[in-house]
PDB file of N, CA and C in Angstrom:
ATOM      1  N   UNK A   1     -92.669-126.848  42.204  1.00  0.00           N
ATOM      2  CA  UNK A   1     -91.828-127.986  42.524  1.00  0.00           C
ATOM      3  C   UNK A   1     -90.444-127.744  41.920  1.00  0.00           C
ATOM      4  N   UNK A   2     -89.044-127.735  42.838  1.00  0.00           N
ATOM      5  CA  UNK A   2     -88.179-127.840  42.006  1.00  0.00           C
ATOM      6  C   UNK A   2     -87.648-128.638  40.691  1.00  0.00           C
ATOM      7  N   UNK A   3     -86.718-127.876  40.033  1.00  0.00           N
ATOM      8  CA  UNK A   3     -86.317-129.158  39.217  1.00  0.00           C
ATOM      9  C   UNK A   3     -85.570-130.708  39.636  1.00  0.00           C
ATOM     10  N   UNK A   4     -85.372-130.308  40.479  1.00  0.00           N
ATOM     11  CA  UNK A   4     -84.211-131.565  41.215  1.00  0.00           C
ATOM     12  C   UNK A   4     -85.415-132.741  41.601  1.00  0.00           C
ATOM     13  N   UNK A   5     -86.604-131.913  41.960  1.00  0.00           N
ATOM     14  CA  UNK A   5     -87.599-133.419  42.441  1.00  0.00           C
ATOM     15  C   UNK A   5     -88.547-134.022  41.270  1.00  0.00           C
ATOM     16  N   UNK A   6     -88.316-133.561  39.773  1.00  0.00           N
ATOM     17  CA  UNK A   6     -88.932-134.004  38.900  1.00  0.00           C
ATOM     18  C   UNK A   6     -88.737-135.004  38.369  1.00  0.00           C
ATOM     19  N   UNK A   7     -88.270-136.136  38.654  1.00  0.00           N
ATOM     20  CA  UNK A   7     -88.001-137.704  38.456  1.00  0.00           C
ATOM     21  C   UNK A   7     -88.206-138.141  39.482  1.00  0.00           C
ATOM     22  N   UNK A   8     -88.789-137.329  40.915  1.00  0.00           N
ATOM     23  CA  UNK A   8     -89.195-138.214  41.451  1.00  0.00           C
ATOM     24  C   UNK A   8     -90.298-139.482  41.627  1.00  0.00           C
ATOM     25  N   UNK A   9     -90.520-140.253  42.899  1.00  0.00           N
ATOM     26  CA  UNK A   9     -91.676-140.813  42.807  1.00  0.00           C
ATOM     27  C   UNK A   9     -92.908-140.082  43.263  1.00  0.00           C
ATOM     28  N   UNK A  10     -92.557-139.404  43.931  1.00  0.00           N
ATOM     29  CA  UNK A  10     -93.932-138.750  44.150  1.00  0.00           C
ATOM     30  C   UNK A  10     -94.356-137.560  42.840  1.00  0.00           C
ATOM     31  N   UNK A  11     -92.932-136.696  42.574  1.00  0.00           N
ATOM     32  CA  UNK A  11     -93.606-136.166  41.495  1.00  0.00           C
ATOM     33  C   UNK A  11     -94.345-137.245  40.205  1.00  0.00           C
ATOM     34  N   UNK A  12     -93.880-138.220  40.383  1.00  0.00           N
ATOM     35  CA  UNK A  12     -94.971-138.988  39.186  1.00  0.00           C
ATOM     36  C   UNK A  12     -95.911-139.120  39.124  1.00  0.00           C
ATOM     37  N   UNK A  13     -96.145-139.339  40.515  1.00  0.00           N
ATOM     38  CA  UNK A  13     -97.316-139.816  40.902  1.00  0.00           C
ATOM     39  C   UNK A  13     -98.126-138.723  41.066  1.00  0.00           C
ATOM     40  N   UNK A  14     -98.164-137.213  41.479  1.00  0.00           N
ATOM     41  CA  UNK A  14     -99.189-136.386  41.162  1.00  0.00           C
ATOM     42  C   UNK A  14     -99.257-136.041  39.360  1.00  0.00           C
ATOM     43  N   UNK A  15     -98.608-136.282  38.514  1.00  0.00           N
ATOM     44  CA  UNK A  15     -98.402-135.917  37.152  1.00  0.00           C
ATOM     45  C   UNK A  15     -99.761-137.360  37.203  1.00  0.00           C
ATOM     46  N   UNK A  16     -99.507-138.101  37.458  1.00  0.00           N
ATOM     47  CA  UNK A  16    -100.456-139.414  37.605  1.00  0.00           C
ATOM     48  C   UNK A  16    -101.728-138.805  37.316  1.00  0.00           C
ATOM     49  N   UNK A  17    -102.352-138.058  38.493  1.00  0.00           N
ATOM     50  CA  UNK A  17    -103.373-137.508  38.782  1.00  0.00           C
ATOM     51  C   UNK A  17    -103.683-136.168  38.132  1.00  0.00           C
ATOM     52  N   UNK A  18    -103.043-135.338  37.493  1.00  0.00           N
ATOM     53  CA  UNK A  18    -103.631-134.016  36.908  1.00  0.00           C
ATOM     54  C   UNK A  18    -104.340-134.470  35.526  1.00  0.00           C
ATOM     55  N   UNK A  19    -105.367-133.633  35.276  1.00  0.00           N
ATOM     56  CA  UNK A  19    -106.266-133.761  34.511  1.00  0.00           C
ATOM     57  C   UNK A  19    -104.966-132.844  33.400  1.00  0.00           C
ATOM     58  N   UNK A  20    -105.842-132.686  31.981  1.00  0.00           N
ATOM     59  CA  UNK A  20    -105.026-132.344  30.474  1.00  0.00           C
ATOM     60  C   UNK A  20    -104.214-130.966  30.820  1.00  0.00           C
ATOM     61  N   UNK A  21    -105.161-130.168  31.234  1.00  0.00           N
ATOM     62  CA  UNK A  21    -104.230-128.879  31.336  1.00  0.00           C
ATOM     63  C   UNK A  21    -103.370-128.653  32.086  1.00  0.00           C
ATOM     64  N   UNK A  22    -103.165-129.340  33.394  1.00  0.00           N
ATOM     65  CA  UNK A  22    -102.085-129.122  34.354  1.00  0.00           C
ATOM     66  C   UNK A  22    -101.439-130.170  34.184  1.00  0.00           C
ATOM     67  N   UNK A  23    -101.252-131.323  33.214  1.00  0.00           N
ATOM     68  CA  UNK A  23    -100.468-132.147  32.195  1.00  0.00           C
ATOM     69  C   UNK A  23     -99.594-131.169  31.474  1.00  0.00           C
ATOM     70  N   UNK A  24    -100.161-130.951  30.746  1.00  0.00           N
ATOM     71  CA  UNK A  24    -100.184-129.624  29.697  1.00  0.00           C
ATOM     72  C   UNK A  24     -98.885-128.635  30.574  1.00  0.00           C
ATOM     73  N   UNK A  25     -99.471-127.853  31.199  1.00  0.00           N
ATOM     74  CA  UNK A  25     -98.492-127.115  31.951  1.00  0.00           C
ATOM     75  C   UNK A  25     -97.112-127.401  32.712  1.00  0.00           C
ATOM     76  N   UNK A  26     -97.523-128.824  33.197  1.00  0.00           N
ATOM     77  CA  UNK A  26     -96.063-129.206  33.904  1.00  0.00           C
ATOM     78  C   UNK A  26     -95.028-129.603  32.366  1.00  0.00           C
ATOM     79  N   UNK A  27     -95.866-130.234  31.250  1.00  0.00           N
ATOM     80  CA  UNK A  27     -94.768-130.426  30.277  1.00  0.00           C
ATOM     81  C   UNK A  27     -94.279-129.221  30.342  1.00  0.00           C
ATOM     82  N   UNK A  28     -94.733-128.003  29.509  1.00  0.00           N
ATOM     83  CA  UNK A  28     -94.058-126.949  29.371  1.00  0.00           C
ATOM     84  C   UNK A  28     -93.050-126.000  30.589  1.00  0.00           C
ATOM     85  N   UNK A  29     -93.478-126.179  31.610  1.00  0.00           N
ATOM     86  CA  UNK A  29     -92.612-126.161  32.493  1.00  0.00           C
ATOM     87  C   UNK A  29     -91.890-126.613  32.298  1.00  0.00           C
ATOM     88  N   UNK A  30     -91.375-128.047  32.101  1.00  0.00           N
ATOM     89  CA  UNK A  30     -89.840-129.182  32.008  1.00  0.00           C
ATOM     90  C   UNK A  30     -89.459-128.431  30.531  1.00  0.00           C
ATOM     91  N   UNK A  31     -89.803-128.222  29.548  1.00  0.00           N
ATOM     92  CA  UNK A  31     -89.440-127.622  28.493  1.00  0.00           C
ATOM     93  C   UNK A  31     -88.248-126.842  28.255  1.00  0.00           C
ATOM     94  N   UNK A  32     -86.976-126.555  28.264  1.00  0.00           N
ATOM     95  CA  UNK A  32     -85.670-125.881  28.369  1.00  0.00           C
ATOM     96  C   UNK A  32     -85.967-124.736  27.259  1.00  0.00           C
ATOM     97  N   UNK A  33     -87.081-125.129  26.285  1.00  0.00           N
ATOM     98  CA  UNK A  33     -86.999-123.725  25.249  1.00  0.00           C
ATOM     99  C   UNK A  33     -88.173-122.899  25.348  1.00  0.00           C
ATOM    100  N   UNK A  34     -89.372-123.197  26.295  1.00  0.00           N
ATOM    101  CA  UNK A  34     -90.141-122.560  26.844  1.00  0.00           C
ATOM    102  C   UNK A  34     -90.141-121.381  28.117  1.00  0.00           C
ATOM    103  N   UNK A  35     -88.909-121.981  28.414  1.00  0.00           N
ATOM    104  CA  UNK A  35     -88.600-121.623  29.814  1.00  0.00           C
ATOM    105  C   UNK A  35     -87.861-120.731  29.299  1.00  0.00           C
ATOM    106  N   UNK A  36     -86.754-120.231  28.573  1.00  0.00           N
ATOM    107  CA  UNK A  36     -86.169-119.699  27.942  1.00  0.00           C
ATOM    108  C   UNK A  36     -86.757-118.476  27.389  1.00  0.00           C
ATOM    109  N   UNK A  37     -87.594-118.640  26.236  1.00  0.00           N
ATOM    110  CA  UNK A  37     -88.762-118.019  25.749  1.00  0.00           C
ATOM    111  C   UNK A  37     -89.330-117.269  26.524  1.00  0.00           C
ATOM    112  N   UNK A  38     -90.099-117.642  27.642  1.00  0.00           N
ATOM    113  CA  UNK A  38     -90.823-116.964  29.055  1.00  0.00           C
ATOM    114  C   UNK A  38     -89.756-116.361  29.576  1.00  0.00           C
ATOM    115  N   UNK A  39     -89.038-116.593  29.871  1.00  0.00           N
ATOM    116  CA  UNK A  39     -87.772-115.503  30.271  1.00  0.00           C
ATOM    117  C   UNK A  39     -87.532-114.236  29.782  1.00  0.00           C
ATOM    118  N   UNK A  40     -87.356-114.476  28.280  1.00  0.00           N
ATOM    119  CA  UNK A  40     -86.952-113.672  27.370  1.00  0.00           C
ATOM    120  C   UNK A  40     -87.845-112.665  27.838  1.00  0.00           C
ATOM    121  N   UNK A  41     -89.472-112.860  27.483  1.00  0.00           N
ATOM    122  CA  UNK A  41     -90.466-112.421  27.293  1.00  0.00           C
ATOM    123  C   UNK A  41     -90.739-111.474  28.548  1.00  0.00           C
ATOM    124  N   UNK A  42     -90.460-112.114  29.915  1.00  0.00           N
ATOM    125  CA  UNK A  42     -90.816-111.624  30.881  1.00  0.00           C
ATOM    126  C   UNK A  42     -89.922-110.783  30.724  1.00  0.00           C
ATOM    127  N   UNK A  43     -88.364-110.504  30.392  1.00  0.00           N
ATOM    128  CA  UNK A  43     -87.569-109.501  30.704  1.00  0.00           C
ATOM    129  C   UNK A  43     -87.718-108.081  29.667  1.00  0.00           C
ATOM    130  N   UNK A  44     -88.190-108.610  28.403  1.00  0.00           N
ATOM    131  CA  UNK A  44     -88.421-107.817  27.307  1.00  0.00           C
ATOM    132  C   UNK A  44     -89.774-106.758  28.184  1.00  0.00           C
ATOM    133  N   UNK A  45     -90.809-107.234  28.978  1.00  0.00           N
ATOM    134  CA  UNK A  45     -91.563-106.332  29.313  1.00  0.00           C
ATOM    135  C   UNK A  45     -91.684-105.923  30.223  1.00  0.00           C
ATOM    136  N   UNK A  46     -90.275-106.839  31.091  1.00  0.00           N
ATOM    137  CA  UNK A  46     -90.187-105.783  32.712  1.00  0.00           C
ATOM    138  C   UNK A  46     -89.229-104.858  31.992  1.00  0.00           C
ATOM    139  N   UNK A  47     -88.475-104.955  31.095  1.00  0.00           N
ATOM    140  CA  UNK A  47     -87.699-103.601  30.496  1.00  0.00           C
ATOM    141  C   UNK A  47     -88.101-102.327  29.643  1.00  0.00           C
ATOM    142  N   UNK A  48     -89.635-103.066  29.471  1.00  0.00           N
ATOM    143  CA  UNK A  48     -91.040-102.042  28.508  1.00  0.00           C
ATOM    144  C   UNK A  48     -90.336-101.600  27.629  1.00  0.00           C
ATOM    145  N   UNK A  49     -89.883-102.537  26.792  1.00  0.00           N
ATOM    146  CA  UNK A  49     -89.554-102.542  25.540  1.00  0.00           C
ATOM    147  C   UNK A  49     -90.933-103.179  24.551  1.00  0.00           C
ATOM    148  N   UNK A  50     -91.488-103.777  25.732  1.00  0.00           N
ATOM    149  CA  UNK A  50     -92.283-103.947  24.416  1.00  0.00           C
ATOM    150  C   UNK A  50     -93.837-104.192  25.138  1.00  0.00           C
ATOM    151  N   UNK A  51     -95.619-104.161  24.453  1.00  0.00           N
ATOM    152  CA  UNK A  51     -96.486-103.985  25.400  1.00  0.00           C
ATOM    153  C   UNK A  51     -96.827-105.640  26.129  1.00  0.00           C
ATOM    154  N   UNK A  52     -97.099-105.557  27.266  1.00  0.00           N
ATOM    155  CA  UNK A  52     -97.335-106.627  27.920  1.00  0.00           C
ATOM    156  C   UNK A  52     -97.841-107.562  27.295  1.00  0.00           C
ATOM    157  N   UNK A  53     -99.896-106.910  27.305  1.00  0.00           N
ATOM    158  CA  UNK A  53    -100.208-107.605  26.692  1.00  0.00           C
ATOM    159  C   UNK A  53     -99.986-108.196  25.475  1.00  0.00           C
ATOM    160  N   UNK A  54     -99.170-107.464  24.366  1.00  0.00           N
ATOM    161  CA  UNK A  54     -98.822-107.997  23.415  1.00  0.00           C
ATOM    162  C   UNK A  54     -98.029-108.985  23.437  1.00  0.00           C
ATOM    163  N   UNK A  55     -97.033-108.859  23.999  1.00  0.00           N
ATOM    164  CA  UNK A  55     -95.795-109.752  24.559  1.00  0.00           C
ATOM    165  C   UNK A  55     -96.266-111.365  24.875  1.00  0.00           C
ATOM    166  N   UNK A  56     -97.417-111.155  25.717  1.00  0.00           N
ATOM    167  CA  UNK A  56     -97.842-112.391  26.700  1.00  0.00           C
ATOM    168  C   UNK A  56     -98.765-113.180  24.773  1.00  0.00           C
ATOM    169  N   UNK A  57     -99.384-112.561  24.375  1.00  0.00           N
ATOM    170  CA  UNK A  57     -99.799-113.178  23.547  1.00  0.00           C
ATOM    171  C   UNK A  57     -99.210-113.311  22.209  1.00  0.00           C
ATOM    172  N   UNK A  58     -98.123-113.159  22.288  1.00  0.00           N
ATOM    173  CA  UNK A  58     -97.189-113.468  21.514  1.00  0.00           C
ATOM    174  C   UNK A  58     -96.971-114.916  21.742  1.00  0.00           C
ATOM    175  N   UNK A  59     -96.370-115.442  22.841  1.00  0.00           N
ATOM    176  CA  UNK A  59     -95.723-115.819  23.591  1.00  0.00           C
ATOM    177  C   UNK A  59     -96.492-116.919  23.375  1.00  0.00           C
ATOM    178  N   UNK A  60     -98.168-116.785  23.653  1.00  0.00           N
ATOM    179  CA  UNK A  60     -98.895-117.684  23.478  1.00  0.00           C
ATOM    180  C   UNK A  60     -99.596-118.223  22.765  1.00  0.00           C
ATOM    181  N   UNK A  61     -99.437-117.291  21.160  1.00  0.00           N
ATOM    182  CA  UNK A  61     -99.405-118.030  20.147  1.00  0.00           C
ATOM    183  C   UNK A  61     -98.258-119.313  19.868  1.00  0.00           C
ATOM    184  N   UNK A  62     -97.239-118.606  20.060  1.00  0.00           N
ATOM    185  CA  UNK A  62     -96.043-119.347  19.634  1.00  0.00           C
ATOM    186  C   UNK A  62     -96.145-120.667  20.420  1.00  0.00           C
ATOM    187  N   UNK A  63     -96.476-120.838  21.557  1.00  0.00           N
ATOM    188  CA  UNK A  63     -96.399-121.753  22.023  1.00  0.00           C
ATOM    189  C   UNK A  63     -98.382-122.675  21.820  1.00  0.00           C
ATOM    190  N   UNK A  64     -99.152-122.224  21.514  1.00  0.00           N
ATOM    191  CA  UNK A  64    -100.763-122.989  21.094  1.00  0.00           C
ATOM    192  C   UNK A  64    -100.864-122.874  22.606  1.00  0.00           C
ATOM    193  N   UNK A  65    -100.334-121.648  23.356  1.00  0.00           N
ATOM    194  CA  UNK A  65    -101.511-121.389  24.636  1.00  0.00           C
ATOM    195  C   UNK A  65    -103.274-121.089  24.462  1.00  0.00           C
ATOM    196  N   UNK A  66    -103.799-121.120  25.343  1.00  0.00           N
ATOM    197  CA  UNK A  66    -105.063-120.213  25.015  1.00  0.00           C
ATOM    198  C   UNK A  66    -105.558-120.069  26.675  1.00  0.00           C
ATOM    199  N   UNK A  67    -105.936-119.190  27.303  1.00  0.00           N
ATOM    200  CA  UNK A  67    -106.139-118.556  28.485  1.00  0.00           C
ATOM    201  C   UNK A  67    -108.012-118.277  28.648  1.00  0.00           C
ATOM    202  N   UNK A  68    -108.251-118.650  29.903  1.00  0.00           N
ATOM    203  CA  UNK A  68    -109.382-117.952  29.654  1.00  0.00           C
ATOM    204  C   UNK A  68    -109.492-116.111  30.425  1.00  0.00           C
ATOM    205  N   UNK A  69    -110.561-115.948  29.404  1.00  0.00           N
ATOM    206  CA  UNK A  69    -110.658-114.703  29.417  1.00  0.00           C
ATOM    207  C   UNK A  69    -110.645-113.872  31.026  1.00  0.00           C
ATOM    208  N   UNK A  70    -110.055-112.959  31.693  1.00  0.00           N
ATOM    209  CA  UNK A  70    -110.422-112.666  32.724  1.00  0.00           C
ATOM    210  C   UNK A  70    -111.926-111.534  32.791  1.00  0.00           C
ATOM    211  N   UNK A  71    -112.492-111.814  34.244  1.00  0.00           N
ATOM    212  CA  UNK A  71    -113.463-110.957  34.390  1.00  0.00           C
ATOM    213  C   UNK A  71    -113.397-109.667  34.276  1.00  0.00           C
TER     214      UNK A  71
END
């Protein structure tokens, strides 16, 4: 969803309806220093300066992410 439609009424109204984690996620989305951060992060390891996975869980300490595990 862009930023421009996030005061809308309809965006409220699905924020209405998401259960904790996709609560969870749209805050950090609206977040200006998360977004920032994820930026950083993403550019630091499309420039492989530094290891992905490390990077991503960096990223998600700092912020009290937790992911589930992939298969």
């Amino acid at each position: 969803m862009p930023r421009s439609f996030w005061r809308s009424a309809d965006a409220v109204a699905q924020l209405n309806h998401l259960e904790r984690a996709g609560f969870a996620l749209e805050f950090l989305r609206r977040n200006p220093a998360y977004r920032d951060d994820y930026a950083r992060t993403q550019r630091r390891i499309a420039r492989r300066r530094v290891d992905a996975d490390e990077a991503s869980a960096d990223l998600a300490r700092r912020w009290g992410l937790r992911f589930r595990l992939r298969p």
